[in-house]
N, C-alpha and C. Protein backbone atom coordinates (compact mmCIF):
# COMPACT_ATOMS: atom_id res chain seq x y z
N UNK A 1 -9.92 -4.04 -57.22
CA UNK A 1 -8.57 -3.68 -56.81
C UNK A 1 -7.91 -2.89 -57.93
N UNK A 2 -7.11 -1.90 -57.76
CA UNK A 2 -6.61 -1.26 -58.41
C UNK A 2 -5.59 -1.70 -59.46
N UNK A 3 -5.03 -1.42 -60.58
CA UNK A 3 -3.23 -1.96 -60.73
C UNK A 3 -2.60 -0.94 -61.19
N UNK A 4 -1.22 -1.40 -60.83
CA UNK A 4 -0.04 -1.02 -60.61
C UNK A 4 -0.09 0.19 -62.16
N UNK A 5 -0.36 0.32 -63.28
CA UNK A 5 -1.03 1.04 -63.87
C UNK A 5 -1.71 2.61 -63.38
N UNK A 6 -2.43 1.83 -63.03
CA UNK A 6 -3.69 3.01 -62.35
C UNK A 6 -2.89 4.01 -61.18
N UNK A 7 -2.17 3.30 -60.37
CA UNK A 7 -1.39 3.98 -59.29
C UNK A 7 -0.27 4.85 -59.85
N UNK A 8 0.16 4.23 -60.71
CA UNK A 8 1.38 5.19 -61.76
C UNK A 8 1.39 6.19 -62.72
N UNK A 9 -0.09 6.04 -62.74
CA UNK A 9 -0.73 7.21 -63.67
C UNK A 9 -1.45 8.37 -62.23
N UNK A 10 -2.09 7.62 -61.14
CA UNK A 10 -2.16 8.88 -60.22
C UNK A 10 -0.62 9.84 -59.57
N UNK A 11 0.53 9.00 -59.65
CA UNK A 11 2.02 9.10 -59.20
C UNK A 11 2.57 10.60 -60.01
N UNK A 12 1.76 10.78 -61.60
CA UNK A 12 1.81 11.29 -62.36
C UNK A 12 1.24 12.28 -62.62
N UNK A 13 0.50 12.97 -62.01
CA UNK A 13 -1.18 13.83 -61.32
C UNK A 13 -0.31 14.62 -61.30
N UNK A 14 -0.36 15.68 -61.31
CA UNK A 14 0.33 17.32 -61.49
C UNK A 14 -0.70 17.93 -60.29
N UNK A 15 -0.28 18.61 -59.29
CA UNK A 15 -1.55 19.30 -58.85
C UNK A 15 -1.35 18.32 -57.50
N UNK A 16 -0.77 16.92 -57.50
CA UNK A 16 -1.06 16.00 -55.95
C UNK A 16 0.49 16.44 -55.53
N UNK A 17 0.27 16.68 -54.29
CA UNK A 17 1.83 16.86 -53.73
C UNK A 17 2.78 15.84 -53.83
N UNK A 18 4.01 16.07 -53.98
CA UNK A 18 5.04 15.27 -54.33
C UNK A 18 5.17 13.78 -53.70
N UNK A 19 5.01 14.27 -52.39
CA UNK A 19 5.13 13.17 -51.18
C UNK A 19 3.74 12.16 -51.45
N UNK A 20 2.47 12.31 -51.75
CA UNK A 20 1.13 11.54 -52.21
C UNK A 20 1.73 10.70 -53.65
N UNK A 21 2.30 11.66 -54.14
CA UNK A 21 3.11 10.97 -55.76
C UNK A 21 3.66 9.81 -55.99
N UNK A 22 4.64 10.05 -54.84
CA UNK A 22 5.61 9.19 -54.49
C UNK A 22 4.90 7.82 -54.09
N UNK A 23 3.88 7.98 -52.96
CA UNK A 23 3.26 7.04 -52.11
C UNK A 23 2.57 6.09 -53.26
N UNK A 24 1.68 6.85 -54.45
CA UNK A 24 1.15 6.02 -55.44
C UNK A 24 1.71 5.06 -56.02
N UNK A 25 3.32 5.72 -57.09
CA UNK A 25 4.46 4.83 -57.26
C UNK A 25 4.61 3.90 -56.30
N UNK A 26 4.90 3.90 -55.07
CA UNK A 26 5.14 3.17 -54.26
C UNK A 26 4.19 1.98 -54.24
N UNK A 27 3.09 2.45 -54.49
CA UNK A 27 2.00 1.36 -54.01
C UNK A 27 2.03 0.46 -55.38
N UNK A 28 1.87 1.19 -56.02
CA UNK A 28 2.18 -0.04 -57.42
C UNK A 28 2.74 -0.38 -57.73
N UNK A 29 4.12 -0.40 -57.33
CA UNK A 29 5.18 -1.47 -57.09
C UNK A 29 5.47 -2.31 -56.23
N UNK A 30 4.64 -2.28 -55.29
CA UNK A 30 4.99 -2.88 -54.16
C UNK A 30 4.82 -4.48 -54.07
N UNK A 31 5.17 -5.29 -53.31
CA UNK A 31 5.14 -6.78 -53.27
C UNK A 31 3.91 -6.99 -52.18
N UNK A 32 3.34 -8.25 -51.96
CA UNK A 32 2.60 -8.28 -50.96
C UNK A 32 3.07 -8.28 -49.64
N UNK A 33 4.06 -7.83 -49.42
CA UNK A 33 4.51 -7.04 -48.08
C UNK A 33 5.29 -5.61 -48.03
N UNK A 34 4.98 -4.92 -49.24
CA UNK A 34 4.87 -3.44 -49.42
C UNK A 34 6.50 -2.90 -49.25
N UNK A 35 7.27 -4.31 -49.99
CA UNK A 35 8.26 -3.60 -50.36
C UNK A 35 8.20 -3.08 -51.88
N UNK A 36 8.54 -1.94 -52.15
CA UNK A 36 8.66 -1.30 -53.23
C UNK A 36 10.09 -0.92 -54.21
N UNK A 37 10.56 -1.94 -55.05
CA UNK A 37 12.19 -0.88 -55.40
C UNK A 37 12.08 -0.84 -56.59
N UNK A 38 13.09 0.31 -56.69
CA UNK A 38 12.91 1.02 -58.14
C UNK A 38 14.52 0.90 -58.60
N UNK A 39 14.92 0.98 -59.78
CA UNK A 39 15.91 1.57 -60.75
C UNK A 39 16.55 2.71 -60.68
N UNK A 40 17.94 3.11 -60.64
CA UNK A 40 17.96 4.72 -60.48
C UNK A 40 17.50 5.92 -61.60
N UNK A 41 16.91 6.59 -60.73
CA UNK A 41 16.09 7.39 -61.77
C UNK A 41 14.51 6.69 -62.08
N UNK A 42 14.21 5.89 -61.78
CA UNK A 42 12.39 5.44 -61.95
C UNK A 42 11.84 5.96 -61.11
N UNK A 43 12.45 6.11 -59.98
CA UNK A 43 11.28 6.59 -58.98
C UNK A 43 10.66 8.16 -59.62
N UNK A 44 11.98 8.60 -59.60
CA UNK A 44 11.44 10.07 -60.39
C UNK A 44 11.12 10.19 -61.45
N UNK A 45 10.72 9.20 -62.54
CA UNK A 45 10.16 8.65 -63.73
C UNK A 45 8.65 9.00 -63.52
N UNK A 46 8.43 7.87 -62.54
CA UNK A 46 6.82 7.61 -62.51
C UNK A 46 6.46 8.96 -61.54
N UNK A 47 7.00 9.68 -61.52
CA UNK A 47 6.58 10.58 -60.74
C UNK A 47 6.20 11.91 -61.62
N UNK A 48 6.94 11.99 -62.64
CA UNK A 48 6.54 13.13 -63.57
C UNK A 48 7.87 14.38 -63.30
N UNK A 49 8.96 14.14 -62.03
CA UNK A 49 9.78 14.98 -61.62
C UNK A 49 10.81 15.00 -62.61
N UNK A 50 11.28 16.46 -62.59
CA UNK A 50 12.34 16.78 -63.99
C UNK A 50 13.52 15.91 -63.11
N UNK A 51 14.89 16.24 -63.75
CA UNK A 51 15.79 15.54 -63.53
C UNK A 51 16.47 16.10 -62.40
N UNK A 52 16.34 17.47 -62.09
CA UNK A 52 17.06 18.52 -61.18
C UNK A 52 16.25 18.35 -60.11
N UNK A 53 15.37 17.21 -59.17
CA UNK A 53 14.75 16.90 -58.84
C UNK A 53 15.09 16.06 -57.43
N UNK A 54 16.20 15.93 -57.72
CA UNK A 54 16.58 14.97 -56.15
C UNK A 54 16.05 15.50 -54.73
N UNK A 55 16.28 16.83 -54.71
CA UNK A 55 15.89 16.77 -53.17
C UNK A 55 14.27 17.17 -53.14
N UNK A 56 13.54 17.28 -53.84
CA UNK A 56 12.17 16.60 -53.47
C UNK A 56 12.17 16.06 -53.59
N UNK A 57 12.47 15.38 -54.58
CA UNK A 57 11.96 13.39 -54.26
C UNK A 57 12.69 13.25 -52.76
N UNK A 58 13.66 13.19 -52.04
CA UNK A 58 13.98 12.62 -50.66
C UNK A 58 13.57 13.28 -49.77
N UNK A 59 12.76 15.01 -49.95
CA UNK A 59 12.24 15.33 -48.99
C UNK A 59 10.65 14.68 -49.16
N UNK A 60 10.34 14.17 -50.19
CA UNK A 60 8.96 13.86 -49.97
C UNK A 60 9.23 12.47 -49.53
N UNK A 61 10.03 11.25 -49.52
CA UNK A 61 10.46 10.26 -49.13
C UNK A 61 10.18 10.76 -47.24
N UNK A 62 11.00 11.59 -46.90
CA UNK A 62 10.88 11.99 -45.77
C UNK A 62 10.00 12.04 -45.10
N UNK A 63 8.64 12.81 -45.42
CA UNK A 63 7.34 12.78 -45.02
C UNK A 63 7.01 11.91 -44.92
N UNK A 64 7.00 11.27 -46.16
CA UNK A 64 6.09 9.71 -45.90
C UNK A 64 6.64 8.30 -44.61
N UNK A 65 8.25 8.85 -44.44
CA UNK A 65 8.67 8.46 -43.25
C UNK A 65 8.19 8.60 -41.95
N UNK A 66 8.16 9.94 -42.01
CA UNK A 66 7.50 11.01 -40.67
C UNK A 66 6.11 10.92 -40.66
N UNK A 67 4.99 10.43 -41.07
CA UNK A 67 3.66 10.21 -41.32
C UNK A 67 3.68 8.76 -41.63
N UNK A 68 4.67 7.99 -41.33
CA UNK A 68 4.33 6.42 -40.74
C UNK A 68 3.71 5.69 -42.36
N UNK A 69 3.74 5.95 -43.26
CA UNK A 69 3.34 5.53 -44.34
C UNK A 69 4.49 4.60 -44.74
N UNK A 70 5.81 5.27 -44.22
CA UNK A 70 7.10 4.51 -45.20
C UNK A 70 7.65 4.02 -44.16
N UNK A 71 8.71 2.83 -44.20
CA UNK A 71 9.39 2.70 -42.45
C UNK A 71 10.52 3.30 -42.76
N UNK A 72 11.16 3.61 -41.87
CA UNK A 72 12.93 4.60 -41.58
C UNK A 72 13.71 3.81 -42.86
N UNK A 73 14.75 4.75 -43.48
CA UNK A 73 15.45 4.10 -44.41
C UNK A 73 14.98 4.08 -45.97
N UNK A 74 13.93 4.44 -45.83
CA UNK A 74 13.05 4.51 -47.16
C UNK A 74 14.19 5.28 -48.15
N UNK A 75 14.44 5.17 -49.25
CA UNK A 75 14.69 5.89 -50.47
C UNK A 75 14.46 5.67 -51.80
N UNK A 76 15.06 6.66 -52.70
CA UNK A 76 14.55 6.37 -53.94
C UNK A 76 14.94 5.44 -54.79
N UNK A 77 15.41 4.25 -53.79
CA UNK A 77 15.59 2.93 -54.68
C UNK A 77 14.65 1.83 -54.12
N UNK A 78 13.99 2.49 -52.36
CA UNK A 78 13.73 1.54 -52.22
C UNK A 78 12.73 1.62 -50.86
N UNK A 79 11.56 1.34 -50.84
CA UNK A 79 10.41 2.05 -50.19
C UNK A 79 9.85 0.90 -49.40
N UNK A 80 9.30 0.51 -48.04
CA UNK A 80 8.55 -0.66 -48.01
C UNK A 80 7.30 0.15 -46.64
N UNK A 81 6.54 0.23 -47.65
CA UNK A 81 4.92 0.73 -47.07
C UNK A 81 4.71 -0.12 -45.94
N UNK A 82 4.43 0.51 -45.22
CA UNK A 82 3.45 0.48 -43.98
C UNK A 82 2.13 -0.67 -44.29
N UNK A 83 2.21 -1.92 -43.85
CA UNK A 83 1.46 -2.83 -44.23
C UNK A 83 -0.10 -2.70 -43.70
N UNK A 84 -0.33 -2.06 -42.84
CA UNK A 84 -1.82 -1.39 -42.72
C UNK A 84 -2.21 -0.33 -44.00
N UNK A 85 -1.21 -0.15 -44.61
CA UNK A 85 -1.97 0.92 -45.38
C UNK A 85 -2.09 0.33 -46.64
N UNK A 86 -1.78 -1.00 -47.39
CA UNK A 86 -1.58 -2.02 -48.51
C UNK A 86 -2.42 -3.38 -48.18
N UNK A 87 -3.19 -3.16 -49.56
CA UNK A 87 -3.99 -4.30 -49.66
C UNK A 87 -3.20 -5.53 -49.94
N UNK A 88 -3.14 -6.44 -49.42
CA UNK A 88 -2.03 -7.35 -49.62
C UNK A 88 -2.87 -8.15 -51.31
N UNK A 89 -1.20 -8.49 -52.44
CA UNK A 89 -1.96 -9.17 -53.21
C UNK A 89 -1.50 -10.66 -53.39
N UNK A 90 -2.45 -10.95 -54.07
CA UNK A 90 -1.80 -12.94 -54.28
C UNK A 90 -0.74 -12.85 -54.93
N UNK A 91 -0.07 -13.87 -54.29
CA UNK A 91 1.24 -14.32 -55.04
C UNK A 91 1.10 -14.77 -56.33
C-alpha cells in the first residue's frame, strides 16, 4: 500500500495535469472513508501551484467532480473521494 508520502510527492509531478495532482493530495489525506481536508493554502502546497493559482486549483476540483472521482461540493478545504476509487485503511 502506498503512503500518504508517496501520493504527495506524485501531487507534486510537474508534467501530471492539475486535476490528477489534486486527486493524489487528495488520496493521501484521506480518512478511511475518503474524506480529505486541508488548511487554507495546503491544498495548493502539496500541489506544487504558485500562489496566483486559485482558479485552477477549483477548476481542477471541478473535473474531479464531473468524472465522479470527488462528490458535489468538493473544495480546496475539503475533498471526500469516491469510495470505489480508495483503498480503505485501518483505523
Amino acid at each position: 500500500m502506498s503512503t500518504p508520502h508517496q501520493f504527495y510527492a506524485l501531487a507534486r509531478t510537474r508534467g501530471i495535469p492539475t486535476s490528477t495532482r489534486v486527486m493524489f493530495a487528495a488520496t493521501g489525506r484521506a480518512d478511511r472513508h475518503g474524506r480529505a481536508t486541508f488548511e487554507p493554502g495546503e491544498l495548493r502546497r502539496l500541489t506544487g501551484l504558485p500562489d496566483n493559482s486559485r482558479t485552477q486549483l477549483n477548476d481542477a476540483i471541478k473535473r474531479l467532480v464531473e468524472w465522479g472521482v470527488a462528490a458535489p461540493g468538493a473544495s480546496s478545504g475539503s475533498i471526500i473521494l469516491n469510495p470505489a476509487l480508495i483503498r480503505h485503511r485501518a483505523a
